[in-house]
Protein backbone atom coordinates (compact mmCIF):
# COMPACT_ATOMS: atom_id res chain seq x y z
CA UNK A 1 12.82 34.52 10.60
CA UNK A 2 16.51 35.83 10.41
CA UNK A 3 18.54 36.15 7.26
CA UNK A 4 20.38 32.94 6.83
CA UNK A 5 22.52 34.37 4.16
CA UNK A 6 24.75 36.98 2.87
CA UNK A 7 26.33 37.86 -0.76
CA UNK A 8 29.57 38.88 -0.95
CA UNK A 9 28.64 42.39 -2.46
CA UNK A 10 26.59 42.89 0.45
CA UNK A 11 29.21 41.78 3.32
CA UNK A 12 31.83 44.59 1.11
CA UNK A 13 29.12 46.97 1.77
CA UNK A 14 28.22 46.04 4.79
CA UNK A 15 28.70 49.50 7.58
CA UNK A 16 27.08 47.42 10.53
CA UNK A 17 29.21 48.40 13.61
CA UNK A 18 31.07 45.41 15.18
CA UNK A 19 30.74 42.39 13.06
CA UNK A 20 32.40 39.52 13.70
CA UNK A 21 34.12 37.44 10.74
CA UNK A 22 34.38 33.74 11.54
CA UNK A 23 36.71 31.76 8.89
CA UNK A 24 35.32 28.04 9.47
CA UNK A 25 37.52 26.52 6.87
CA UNK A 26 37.60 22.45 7.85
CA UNK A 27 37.23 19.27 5.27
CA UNK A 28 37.03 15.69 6.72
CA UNK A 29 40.33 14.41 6.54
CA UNK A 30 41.96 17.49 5.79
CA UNK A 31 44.05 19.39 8.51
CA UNK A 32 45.18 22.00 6.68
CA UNK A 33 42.54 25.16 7.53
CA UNK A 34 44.65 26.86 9.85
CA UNK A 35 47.22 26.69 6.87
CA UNK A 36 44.56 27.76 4.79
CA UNK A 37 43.23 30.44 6.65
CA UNK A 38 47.18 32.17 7.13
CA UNK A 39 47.80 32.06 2.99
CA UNK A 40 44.68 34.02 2.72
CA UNK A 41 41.32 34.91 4.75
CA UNK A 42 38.73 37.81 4.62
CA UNK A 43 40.65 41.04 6.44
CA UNK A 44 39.36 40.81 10.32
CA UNK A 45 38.33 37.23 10.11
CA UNK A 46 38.69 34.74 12.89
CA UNK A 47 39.92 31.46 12.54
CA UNK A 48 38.01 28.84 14.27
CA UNK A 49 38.76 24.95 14.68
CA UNK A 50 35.82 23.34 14.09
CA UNK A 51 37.11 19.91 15.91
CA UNK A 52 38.37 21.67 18.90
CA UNK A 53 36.01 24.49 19.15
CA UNK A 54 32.89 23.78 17.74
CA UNK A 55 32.52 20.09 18.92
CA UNK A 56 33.25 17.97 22.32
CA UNK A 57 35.37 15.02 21.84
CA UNK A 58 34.45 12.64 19.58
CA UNK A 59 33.58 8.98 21.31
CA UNK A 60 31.50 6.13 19.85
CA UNK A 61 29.16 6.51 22.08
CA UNK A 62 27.69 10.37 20.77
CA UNK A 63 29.66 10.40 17.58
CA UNK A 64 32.22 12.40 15.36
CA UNK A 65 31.31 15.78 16.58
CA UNK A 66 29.43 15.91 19.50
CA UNK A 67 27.85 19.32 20.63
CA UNK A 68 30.54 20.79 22.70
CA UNK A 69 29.86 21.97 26.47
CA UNK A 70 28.08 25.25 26.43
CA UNK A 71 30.89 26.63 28.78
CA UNK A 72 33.43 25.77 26.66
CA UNK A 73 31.39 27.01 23.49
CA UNK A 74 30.65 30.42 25.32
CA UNK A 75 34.66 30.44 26.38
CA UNK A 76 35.41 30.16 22.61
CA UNK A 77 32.93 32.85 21.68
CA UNK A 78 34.27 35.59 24.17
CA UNK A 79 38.43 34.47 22.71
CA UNK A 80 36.77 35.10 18.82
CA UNK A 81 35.55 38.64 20.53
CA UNK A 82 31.85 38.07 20.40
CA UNK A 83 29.41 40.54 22.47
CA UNK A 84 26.19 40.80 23.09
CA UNK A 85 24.62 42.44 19.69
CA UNK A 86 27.08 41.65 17.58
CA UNK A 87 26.30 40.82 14.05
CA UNK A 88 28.60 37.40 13.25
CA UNK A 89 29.38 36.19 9.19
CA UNK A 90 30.60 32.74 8.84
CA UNK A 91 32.49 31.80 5.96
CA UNK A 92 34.38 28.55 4.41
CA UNK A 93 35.57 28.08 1.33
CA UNK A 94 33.42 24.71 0.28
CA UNK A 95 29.73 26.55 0.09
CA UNK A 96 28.98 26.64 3.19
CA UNK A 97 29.58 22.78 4.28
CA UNK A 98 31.40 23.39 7.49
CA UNK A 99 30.75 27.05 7.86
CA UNK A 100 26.93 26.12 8.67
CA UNK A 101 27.83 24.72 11.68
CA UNK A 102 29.29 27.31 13.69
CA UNK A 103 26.16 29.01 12.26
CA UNK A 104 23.70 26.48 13.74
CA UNK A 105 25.79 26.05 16.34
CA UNK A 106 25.52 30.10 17.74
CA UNK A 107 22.28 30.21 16.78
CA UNK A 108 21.00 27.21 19.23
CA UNK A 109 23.20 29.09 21.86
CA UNK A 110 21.05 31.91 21.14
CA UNK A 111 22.47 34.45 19.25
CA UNK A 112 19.92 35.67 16.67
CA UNK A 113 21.97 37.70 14.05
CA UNK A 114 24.21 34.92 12.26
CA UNK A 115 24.27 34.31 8.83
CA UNK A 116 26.70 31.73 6.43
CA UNK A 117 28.68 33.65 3.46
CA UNK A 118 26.82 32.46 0.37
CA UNK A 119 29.48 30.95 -1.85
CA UNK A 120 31.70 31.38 0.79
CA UNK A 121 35.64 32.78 0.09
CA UNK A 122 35.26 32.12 -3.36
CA UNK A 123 32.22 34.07 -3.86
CA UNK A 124 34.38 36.58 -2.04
CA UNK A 125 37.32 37.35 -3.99
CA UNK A 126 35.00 36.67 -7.36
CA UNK A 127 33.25 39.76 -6.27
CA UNK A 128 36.79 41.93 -5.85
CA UNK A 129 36.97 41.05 -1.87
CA UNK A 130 40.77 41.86 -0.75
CA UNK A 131 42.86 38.74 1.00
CA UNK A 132 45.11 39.30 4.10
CA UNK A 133 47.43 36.81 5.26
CA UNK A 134 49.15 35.33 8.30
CA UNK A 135 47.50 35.63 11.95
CA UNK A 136 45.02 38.60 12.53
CA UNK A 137 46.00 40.01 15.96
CA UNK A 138 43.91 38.63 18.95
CA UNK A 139 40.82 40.24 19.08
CA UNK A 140 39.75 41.81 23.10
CA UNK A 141 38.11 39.22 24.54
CA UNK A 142 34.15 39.49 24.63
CA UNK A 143 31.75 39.40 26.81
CA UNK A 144 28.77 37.17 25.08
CA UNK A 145 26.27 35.17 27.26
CA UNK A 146 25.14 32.35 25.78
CA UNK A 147 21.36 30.69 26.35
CA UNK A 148 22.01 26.85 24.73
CA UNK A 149 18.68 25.39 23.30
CA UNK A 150 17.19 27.77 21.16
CA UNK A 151 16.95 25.24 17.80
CA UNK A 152 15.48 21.60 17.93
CA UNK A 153 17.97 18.69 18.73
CA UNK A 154 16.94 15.03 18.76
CA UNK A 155 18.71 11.96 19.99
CA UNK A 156 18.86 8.58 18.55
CA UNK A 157 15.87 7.30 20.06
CA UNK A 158 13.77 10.35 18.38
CA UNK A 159 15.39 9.52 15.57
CA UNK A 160 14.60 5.79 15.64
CA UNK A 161 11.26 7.13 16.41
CA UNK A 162 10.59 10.05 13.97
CA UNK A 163 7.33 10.53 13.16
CA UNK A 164 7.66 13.49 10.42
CA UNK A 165 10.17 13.29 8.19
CA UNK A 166 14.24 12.23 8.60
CA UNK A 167 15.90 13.28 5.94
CA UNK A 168 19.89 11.84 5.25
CA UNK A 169 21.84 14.66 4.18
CA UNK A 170 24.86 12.29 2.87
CA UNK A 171 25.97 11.49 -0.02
CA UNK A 172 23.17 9.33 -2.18
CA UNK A 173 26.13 6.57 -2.21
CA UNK A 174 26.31 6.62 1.26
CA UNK A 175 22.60 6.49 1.51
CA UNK A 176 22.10 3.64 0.23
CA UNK A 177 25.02 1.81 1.78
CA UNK A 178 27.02 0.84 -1.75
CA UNK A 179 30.50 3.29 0.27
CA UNK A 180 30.87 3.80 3.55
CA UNK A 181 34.77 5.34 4.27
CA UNK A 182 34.38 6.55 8.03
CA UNK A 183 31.75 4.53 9.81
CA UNK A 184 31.84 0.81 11.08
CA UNK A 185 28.50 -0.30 9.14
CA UNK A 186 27.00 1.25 6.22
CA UNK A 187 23.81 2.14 4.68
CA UNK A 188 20.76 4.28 6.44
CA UNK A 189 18.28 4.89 9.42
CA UNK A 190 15.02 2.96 8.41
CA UNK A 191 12.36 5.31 7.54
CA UNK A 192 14.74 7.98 6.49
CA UNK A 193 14.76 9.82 3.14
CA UNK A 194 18.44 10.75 1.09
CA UNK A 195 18.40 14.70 0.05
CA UNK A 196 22.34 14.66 0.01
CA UNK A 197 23.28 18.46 0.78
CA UNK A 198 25.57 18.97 -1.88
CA UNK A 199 22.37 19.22 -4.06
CA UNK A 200 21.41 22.50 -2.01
CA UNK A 201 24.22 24.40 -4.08
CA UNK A 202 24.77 25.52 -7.57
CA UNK A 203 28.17 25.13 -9.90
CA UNK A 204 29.45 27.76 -8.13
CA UNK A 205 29.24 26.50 -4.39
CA UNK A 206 26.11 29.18 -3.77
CA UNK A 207 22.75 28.10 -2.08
CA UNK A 208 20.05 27.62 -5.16
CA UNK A 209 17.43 30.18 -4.79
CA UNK A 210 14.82 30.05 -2.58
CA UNK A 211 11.99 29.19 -5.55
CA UNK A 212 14.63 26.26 -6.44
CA UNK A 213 14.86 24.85 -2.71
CA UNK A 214 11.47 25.24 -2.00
CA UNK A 215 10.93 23.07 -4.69
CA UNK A 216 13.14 20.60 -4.17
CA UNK A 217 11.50 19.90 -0.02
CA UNK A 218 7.93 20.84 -1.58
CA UNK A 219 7.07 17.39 -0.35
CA UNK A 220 7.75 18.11 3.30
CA UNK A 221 3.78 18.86 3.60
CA UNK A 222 3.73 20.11 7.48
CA UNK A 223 5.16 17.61 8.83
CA UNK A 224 7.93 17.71 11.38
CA UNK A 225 11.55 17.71 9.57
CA UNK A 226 14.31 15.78 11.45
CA UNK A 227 18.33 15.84 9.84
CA UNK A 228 21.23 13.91 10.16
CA UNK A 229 24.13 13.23 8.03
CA UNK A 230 27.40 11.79 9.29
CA UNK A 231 28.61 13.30 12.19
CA UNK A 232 26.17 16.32 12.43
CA UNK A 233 28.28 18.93 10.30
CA UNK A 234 26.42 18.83 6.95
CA UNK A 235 23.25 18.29 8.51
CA UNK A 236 23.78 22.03 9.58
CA UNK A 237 23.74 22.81 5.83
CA UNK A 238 20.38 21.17 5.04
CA UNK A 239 18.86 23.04 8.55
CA UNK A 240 20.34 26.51 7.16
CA UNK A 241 18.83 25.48 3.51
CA UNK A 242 15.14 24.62 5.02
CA UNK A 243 15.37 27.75 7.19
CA UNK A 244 16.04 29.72 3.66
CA UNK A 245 12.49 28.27 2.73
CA UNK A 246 10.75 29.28 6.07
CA UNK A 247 11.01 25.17 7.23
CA UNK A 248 12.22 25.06 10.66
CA UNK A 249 14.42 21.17 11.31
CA UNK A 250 15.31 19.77 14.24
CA UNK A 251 19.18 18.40 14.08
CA UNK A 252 20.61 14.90 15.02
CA UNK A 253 23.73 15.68 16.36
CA UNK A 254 25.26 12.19 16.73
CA UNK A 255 24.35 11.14 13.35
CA UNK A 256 25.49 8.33 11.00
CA UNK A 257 28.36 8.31 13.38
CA UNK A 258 26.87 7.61 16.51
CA UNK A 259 24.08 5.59 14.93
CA UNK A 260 26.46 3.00 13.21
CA UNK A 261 28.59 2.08 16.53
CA UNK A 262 25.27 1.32 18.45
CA UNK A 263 24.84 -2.45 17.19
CA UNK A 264 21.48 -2.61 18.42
CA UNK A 265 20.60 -0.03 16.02
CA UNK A 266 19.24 -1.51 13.03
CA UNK A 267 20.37 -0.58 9.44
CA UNK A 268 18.60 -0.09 6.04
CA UNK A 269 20.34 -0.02 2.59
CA UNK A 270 19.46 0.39 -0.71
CA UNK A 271 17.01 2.86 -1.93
């Protein structure tokens, strides 16, 4: 299996010809990356939009953050300057919650050598990693092919289905069904199990080691691994966290968020 992750020290070492630096700073609610990305982002780094580039339209009927067309996915790739071969590094600055996705997202479209930034930007500049600012020129446009399909998907009716296990990467809260601040009903798929992904990371925003997540999906026994969360971003996280442990997950893209508008879905709370 690929690396899923790199340490700061080694991306600042790093001499591999023609990497590709994706900044994939987005927070539900908050706007702002772009912002974010021009005060200060990793020297060569590419901003990507997460809503606009890494996800179709959102619509009740496939959720938040749909999978976005693989023409327009392979369109973006070629504007961030991706060719074939090229190593790609995808950062954030919130441990990897949204940065996971673009890296889920390339690798389904089949390109092999992605990894997340563990600890993302801060890890960075704790390990002496320079800042620039404003708008790196436009990088020449690249000439990737992209081959959609390469990692497990599922769609509601799997999910309502699942045989293995589903695990809810939300927050427990949400889980359970006690807050639900985006979606029109709350609580869980029945059958599913909460392993809320911010429990992946340690205090400061890195993956735990792989003794530490093995241990904490040691129940998994075998059996086929399914994820959602609430509109298929985080879910990515819990994917890249399995892969860490050699468990390969199939992802629900629609989610909480597609789930929850379908009335004739049913809904469990509670524990």
């Amino acid at each position: 299996m690929n690396a899923v992750l790199i340490s700061a020290e080694e991306l600042r070492e790093s001499t591999e010809e023609n990497l590709r630096l994706l900044d994939v700073r987005w927070q539900l609610g908050d706007p702002e990356g772009p912002q974010q990305y021009q005060n200060g982002h990793i020297p060569g780094a590419v901003f990507v939009d997460l809503d606009t580039e890494l996800a179709a339209l959102p619509n009740p009927a496939q959720g938040r953050h749909p999978l976005p067309d693989p023409e327009q996915l392979q369109k973006c790739a070629r504007s961030w300057g991706l060719c074939a071969g090229d190593p790609v590094v995808v950062y954030d600055a919130l441990g990897g919650m949204s940065a996971a996705r673009a890296w889920w997202l390339l690798r389904w479209a089949g390109i092999t050598d992605v990894r997340i930034l563990d600890g993302g930007l801060p890890a960075w500049l704790r390990s002496g990693g320079a800042l620039a600012t404003g708008v790196e020129p436009d990088p020449e446009l690249g000439d990737i092919e992209l081959d959609p399909g390469r990692l497990p998907v599922i769609d509601a009716d799997a999910a309502a289905r699942w045989e293995g296990v589903l695990i809810d990467a939300r927050a427990a809260e949400r889980y359970r069904g006690e807050q639900e601040p985006v979606d029109p009903r709350a609580g869980h798929i029945p059958g599913a199990i909460s392993a809320p992904t911010s429990e992946n990371l340690d205090e400061d925003g890195c993956f735990l080691p792989p003794e530490l997540l093995r241990r904490r999906y040691s129940d998994l026994s075998g059996e086929p691994v399914a994820v959602y969360c609430g509109s298929g971003i985080t879910a990515a996280h819990a994917i890249a966290a399995l892969a860490v442990v050699g468990v390969e997950a199939a992802l629900y893209p629609g989610s909480w968020s597609q789930w929850a508008h379908d009335s004739k879905r049913p809904v469990a709370t509670g524990a």
